[in-house]
N, C-alpha and C. Protein backbone atom coordinates (compact mmCIF):
# COMPACT_ATOMS: atom_id res chain seq x y z
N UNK A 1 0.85 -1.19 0.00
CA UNK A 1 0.00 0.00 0.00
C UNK A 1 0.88 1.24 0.00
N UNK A 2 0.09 2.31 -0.83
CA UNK A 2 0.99 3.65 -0.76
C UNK A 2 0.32 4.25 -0.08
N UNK A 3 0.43 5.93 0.71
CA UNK A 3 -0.32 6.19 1.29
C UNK A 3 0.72 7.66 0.38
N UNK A 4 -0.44 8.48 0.10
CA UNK A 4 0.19 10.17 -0.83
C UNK A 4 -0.87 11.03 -0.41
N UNK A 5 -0.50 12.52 -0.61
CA UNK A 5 -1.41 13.50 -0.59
C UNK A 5 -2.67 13.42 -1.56
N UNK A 6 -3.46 13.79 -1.18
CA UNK A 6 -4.40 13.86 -2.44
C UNK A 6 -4.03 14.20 -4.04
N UNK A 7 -3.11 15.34 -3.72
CA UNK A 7 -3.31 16.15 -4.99
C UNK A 7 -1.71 15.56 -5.55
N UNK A 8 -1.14 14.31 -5.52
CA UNK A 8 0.45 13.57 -5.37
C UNK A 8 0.07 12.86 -7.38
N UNK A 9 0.84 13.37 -8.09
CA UNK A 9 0.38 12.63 -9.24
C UNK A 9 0.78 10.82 -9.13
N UNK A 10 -0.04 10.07 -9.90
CA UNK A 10 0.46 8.46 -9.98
C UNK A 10 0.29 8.78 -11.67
N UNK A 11 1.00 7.62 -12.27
CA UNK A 11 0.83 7.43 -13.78
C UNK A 11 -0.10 6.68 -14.26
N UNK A 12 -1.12 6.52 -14.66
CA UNK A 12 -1.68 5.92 -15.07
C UNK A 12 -1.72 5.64 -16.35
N UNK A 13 -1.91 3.65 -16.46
CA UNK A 13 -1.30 3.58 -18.16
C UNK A 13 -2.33 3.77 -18.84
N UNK A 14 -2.28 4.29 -19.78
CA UNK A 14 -2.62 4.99 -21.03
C UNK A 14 -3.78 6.29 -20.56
N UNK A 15 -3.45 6.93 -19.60
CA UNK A 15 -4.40 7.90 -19.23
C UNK A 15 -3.07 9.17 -18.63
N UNK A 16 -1.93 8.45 -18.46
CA UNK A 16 -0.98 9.58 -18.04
C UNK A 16 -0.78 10.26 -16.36
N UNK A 17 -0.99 11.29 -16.22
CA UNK A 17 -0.56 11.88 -14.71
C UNK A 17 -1.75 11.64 -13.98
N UNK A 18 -2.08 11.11 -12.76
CA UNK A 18 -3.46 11.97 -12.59
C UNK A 18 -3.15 12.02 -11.00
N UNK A 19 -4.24 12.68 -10.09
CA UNK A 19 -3.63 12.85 -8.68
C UNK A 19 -4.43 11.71 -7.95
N UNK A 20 -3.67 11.20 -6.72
CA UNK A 20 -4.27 10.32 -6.01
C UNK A 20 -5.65 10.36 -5.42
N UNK A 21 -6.21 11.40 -5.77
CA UNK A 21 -7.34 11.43 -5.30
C UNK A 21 -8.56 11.20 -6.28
N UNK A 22 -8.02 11.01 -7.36
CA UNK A 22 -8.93 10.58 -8.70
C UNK A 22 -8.67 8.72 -9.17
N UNK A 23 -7.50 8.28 -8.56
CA UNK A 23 -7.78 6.94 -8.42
C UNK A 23 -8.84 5.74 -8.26
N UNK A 24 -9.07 4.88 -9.04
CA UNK A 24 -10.21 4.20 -8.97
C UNK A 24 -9.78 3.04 -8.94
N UNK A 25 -10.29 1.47 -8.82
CA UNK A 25 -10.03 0.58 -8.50
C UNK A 25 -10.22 -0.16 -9.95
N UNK A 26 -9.13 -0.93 -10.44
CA UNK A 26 -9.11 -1.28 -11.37
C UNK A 26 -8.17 -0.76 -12.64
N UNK A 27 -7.54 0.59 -12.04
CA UNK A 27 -6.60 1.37 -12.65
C UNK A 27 -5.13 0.21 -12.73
N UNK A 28 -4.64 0.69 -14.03
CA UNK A 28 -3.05 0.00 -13.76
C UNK A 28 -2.60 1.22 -13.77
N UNK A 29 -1.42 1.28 -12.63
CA UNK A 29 -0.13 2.15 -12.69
C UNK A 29 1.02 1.26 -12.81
N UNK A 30 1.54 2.35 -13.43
CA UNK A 30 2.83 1.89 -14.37
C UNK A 30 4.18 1.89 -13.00
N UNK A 31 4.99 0.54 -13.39
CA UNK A 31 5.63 0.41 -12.66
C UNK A 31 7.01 0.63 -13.10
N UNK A 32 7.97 0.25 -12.34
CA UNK A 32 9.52 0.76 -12.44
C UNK A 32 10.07 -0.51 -13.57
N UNK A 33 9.83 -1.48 -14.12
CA UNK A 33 9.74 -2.26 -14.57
C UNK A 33 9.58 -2.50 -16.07
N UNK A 34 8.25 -1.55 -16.51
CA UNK A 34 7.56 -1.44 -17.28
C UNK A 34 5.87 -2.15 -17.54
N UNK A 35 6.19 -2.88 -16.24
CA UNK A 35 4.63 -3.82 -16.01
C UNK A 35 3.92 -3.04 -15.11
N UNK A 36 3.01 -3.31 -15.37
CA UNK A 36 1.90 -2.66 -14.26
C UNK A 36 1.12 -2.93 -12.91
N UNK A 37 0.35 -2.16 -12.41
CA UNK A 37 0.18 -3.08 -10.90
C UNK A 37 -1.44 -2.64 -11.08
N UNK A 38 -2.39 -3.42 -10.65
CA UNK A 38 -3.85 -3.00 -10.83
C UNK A 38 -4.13 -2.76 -9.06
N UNK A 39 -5.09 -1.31 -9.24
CA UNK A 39 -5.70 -0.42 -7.91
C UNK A 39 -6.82 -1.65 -7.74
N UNK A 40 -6.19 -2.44 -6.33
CA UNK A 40 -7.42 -3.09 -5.83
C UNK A 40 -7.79 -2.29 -4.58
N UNK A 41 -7.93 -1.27 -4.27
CA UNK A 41 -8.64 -0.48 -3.18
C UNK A 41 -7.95 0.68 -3.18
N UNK A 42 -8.75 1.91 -2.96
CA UNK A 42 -8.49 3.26 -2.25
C UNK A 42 -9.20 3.71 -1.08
N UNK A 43 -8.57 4.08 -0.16
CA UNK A 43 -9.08 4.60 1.15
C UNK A 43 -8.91 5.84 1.12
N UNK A 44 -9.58 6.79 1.47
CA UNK A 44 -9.59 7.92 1.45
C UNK A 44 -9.96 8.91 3.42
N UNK A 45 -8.93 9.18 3.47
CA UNK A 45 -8.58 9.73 4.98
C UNK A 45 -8.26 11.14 5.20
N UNK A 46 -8.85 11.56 5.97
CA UNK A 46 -8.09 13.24 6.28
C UNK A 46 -7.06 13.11 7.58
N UNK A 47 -5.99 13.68 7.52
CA UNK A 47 -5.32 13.77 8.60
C UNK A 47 -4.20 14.47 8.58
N UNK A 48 -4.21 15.63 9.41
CA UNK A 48 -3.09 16.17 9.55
C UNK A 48 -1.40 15.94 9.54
N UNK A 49 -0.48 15.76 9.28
CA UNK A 49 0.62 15.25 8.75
C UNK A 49 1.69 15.80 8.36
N UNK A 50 2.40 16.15 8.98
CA UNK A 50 4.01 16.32 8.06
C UNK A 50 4.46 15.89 7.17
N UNK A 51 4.60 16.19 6.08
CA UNK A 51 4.93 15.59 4.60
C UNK A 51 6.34 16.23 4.11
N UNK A 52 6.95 15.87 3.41
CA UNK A 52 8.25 15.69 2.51
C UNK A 52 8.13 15.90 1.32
N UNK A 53 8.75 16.97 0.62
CA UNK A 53 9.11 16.95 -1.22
C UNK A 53 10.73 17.00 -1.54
N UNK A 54 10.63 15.20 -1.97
CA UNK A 54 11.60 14.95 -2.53
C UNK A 54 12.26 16.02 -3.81
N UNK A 55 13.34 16.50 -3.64
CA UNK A 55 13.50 17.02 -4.84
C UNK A 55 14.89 16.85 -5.10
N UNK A 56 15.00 16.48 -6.33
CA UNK A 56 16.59 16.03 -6.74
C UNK A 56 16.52 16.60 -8.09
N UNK A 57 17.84 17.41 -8.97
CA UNK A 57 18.00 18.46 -9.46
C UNK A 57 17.45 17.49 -11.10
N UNK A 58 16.86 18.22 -11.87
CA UNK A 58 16.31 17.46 -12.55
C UNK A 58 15.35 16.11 -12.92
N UNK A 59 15.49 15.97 -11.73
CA UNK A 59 15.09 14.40 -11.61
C UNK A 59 13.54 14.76 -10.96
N UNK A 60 12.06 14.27 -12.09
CA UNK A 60 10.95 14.63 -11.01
C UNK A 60 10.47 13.88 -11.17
N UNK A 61 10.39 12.42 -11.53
CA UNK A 61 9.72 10.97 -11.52
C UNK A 61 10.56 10.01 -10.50
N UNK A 62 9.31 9.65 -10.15
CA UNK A 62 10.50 8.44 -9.02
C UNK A 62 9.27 7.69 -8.92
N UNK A 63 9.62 6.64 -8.46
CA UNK A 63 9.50 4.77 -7.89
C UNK A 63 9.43 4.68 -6.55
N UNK A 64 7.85 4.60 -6.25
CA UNK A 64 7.34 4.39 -4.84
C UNK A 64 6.59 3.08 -4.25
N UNK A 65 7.09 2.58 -2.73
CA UNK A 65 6.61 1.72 -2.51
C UNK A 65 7.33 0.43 -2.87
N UNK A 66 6.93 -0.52 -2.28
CA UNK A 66 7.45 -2.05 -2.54
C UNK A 66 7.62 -2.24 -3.85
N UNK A 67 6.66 -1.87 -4.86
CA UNK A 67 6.28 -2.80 -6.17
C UNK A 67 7.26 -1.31 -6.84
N UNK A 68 7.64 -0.38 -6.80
CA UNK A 68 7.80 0.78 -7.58
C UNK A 68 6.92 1.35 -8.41
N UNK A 69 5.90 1.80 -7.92
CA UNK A 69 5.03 2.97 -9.10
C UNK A 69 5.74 4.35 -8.88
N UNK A 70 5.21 4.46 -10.45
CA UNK A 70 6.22 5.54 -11.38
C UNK A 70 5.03 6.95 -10.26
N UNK A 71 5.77 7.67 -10.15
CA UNK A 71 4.68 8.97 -9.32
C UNK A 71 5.81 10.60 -9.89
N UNK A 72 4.96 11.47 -9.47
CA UNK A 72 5.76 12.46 -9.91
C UNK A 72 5.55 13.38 -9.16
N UNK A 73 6.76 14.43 -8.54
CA UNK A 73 6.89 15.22 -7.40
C UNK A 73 7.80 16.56 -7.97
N UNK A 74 7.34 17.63 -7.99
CA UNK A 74 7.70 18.55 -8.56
C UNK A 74 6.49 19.72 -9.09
N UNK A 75 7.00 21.10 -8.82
CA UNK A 75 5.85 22.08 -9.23
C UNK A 75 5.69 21.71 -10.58
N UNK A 76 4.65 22.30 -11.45
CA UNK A 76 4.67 21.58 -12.90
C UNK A 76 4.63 23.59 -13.59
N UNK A 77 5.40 23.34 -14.39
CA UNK A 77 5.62 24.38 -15.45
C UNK A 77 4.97 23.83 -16.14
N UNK A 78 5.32 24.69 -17.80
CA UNK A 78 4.77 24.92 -19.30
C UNK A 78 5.73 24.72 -20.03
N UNK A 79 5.34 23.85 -21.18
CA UNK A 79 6.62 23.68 -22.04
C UNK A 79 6.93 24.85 -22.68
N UNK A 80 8.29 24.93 -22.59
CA UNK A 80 9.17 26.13 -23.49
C UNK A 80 8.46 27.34 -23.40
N UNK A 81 7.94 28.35 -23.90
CA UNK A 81 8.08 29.67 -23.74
C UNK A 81 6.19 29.90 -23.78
N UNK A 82 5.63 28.15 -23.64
CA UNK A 82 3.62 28.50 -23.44
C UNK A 82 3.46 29.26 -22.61
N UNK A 83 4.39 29.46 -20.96
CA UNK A 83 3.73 30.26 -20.15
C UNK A 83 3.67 31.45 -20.64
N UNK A 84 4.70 32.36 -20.81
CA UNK A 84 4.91 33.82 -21.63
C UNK A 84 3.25 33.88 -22.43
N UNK A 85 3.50 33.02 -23.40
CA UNK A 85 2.31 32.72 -24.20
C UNK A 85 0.65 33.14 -23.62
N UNK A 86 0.44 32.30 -22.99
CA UNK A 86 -0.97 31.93 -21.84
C UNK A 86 -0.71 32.94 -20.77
N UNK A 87 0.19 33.90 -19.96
CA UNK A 87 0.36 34.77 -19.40
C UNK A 87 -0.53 36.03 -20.39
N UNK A 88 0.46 36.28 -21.36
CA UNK A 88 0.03 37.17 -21.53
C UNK A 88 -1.59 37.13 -22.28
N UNK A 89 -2.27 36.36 -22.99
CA UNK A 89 -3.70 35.81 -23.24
C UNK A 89 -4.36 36.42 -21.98
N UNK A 90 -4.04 35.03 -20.74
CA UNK A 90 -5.38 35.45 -19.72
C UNK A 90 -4.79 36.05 -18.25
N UNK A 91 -3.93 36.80 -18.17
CA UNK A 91 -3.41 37.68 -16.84
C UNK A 91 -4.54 38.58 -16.68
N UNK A 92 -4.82 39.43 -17.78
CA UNK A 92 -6.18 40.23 -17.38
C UNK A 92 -7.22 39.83 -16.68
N UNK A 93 -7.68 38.45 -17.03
CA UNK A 93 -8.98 37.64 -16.62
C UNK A 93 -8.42 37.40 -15.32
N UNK A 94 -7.38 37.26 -14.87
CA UNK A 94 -7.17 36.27 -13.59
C UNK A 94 -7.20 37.48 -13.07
N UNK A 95 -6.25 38.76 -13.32
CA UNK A 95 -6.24 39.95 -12.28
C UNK A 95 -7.43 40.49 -12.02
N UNK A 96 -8.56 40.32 -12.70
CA UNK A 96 -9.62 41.11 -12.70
C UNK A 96 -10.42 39.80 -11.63
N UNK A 97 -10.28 39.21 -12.12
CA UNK A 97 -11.06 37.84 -10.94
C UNK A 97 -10.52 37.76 -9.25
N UNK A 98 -9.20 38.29 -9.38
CA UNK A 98 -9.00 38.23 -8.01
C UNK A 98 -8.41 39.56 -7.23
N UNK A 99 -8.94 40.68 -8.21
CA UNK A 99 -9.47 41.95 -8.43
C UNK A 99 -7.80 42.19 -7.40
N UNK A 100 -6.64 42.31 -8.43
CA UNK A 100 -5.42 42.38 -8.25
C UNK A 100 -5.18 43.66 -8.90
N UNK A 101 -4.03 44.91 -8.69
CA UNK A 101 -3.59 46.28 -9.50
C UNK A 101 -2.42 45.48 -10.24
N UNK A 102 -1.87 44.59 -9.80
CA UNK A 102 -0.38 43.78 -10.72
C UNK A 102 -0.72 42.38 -10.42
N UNK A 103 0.10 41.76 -11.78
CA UNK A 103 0.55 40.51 -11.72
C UNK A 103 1.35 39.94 -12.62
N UNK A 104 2.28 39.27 -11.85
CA UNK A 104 3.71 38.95 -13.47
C UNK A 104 3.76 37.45 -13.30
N UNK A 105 4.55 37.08 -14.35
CA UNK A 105 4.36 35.66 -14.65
C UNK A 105 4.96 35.15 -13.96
N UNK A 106 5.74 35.29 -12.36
CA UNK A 106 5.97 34.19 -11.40
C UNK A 106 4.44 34.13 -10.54
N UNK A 107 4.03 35.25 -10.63
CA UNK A 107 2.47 35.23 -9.96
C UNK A 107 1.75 33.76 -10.32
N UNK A 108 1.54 34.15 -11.86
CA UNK A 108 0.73 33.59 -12.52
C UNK A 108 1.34 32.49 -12.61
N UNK A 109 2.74 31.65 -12.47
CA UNK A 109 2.97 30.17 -12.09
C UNK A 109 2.54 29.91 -10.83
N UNK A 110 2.87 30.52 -9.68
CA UNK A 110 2.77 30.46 -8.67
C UNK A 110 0.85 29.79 -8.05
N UNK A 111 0.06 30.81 -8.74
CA UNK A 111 -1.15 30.20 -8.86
C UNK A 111 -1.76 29.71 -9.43
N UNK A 112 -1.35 28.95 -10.43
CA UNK A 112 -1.52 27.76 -11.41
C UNK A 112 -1.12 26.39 -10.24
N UNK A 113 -0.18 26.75 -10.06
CA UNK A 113 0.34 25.38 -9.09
C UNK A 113 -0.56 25.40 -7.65
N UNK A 114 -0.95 26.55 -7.11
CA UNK A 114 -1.87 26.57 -5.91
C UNK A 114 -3.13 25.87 -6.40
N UNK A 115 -3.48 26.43 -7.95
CA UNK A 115 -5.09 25.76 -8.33
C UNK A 115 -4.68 23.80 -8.71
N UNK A 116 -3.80 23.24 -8.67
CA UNK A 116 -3.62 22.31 -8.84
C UNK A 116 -3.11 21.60 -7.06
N UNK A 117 -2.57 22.20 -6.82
CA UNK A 117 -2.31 21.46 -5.41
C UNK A 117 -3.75 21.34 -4.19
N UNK A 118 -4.45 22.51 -4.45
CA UNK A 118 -5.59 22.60 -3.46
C UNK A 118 -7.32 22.65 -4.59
N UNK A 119 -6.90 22.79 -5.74
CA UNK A 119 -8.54 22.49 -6.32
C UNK A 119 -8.31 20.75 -6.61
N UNK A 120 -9.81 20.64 -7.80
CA UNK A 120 -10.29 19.62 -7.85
C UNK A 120 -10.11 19.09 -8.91
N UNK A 121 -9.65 18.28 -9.12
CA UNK A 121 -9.41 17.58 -10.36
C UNK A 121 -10.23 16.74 -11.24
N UNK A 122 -10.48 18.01 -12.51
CA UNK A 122 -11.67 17.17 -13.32
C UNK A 122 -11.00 16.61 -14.78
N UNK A 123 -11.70 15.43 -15.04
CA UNK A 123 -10.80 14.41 -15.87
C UNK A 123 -11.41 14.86 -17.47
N UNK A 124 -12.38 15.63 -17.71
CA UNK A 124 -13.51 15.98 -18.73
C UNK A 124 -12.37 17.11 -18.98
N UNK A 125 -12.27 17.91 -18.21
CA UNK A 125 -11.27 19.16 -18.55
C UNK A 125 -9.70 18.58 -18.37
N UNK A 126 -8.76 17.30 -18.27
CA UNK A 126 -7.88 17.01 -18.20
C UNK A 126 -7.20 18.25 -17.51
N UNK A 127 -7.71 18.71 -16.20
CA UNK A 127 -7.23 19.49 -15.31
C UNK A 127 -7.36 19.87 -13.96
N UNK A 128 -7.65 20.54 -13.50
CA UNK A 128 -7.99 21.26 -11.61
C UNK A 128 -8.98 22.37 -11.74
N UNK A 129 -9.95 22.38 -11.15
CA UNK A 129 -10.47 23.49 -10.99
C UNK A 129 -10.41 24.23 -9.37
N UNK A 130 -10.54 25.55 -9.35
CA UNK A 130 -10.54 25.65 -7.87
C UNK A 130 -11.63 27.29 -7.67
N UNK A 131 -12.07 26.92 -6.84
CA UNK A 131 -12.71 28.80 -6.82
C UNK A 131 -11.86 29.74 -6.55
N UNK A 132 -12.36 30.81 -7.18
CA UNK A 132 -10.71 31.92 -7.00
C UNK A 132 -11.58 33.23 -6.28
N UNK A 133 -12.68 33.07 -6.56
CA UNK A 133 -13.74 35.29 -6.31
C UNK A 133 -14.44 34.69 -7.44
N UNK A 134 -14.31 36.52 -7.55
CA UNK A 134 -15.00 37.08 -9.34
C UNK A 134 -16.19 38.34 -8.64
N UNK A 135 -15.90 39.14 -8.57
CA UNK A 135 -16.89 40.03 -8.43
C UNK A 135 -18.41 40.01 -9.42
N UNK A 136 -19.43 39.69 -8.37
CA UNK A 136 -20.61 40.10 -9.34
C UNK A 136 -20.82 38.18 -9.92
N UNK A 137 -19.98 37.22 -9.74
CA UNK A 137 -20.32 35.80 -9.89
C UNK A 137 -19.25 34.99 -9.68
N UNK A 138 -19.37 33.84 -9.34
CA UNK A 138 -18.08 32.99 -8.90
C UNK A 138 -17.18 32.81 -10.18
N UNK A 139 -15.97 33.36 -9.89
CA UNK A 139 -15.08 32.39 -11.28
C UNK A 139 -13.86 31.02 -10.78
N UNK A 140 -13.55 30.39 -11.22
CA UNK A 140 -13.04 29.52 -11.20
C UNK A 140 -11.55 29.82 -11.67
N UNK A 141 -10.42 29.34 -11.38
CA UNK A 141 -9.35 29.32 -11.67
C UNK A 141 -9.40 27.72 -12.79
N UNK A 142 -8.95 27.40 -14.03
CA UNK A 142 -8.89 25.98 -14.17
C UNK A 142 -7.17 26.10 -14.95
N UNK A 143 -6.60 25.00 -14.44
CA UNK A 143 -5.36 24.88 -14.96
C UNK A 143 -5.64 23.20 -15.65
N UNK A 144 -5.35 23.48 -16.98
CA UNK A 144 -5.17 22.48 -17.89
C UNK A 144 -3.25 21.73 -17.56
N UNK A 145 -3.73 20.00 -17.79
CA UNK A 145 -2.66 19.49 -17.39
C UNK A 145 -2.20 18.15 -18.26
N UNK A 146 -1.32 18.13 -19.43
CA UNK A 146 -0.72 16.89 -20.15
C UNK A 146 -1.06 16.04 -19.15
N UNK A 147 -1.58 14.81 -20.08
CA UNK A 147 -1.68 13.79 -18.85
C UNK A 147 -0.36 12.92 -19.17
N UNK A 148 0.27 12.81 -20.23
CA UNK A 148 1.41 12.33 -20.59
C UNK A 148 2.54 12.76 -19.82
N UNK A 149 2.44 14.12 -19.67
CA UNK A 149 4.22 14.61 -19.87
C UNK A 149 3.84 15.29 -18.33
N UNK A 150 2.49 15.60 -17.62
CA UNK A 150 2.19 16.77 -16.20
C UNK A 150 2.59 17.83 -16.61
N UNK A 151 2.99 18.09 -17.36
CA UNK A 151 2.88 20.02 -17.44
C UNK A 151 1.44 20.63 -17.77
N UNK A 152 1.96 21.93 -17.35
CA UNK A 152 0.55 22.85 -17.17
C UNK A 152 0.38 23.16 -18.79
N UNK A 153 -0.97 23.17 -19.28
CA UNK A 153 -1.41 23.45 -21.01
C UNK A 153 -1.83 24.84 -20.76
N UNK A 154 -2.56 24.99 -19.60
CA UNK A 154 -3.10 26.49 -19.99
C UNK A 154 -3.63 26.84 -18.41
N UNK A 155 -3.82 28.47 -17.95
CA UNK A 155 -4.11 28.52 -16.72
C UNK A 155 -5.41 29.94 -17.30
N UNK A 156 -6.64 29.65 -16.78
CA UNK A 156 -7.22 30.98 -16.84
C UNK A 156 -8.63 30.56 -16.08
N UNK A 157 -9.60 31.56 -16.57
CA UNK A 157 -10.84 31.35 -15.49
C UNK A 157 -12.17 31.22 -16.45
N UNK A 158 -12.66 30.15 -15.43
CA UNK A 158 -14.04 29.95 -16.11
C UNK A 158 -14.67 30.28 -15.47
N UNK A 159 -16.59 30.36 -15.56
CA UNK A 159 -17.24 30.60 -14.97
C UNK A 159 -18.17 29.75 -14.61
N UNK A 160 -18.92 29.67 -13.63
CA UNK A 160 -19.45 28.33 -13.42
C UNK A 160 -20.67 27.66 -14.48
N UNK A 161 -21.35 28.37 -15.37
CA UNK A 161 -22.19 27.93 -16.31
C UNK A 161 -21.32 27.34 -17.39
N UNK A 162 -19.87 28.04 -17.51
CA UNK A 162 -18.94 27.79 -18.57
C UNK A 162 -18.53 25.84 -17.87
N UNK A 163 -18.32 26.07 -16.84
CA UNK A 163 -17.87 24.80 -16.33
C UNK A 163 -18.56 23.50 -16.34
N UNK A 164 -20.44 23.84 -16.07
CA UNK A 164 -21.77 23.53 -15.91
C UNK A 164 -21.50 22.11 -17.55
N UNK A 165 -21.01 23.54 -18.58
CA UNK A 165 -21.52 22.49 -19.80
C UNK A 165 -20.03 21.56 -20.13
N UNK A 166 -19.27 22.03 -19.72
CA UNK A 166 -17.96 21.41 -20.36
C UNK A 166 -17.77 19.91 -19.05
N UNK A 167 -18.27 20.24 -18.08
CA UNK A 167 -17.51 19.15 -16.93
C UNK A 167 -18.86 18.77 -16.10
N UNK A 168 -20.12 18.21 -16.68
CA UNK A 168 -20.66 17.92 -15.36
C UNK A 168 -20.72 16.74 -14.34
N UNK A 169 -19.06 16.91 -14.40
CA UNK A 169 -18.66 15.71 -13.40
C UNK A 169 -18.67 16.71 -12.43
N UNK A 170 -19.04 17.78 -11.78
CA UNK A 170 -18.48 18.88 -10.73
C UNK A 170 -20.14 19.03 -10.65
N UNK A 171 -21.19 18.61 -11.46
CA UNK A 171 -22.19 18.74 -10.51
C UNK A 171 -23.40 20.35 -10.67
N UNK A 172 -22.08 21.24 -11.57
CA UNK A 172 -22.82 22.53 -11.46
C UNK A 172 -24.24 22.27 -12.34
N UNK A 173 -25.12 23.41 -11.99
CA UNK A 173 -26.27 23.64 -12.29
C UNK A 173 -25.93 25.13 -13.79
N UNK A 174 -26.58 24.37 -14.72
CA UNK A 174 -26.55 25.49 -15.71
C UNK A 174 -27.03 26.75 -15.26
């Protein structure tokens, strides 16, 4: 048995990164090996805890547990120069949502990785959603996430009718 944070990516084969808290029974994760191990149970627990981030210089996949599943530990960037890219697109939307006078693109990594470590992870949007404000209606922060490679695809804000039709694994009401 492993025991990880919720929001701790595992690999899942042919579905890619996803966080331990979206695990289902019957999943294979990919092992150190190249064979796989099938999810015969998840328990799901709250408890306060001191936790550890391994970090070794380049190195952000590692081999956990007896059997070795492949897991991945590390903030997640944007390939090559997308953040610049997607910064400058939706910084307006995010500053205006969390009704900010500045924001520069360590900001805007900085809370991409908060909406992935503490929102919710929806598999329809291959990403996290998390509530952020929004004056005048709730907006959502959603950070899009490779399920192959864990990097961030895109960070900006939806709104909850926007979310309603694209993900109603989250339940919203049009």
């Amino acid at each position: 048995s492993i025991e990880a944070t919720a929001e701790h990516p595992f690999y899942i084969k042919g579905k890619g990164w996803n966080p331990a808290n979206s695990l289902k029974v019957g999943q294979a994760l990919q092992l150190h090996n190249g064979t796989t191990v099938v999810v015969k149970e998840v328990d799901t627990s709250v408890r306060f805890e001191k936790v550890y981030n391994l970090t070794v210089a380049n190195t952000h996949n590692y081999f956990v547990g007896w059997d070795g599943v492949l897991v991945h530990n590390c903030k997640r960037f944007f390939k090559g120069d997308q953040a610049v890219i997607h910064f400058d697109k939706h910084a307006s939307g995010i500053m205006k949502a969390l009704n900010l006078k500045s924001y520069n693109l360590k900001d805007y990594l900085n809370d991409a990785n908060h909406v992935i470590q503490t929102g919710t992870f929806v598999p329809e949007l291959s990403g996290y959603v998390r509530l952020i404000g929004g004056k005048g209606s709730a907006k959502y922060g959603l950070v899009g996430v490779d399920r192959t490679t864990g990097q961030i695809t895109t960070f900006h804000i939806k709104t909850v009718s926007e979310l309603a039709k694209k993900a109603p694994s989250l339940g919203f009401s049009k």
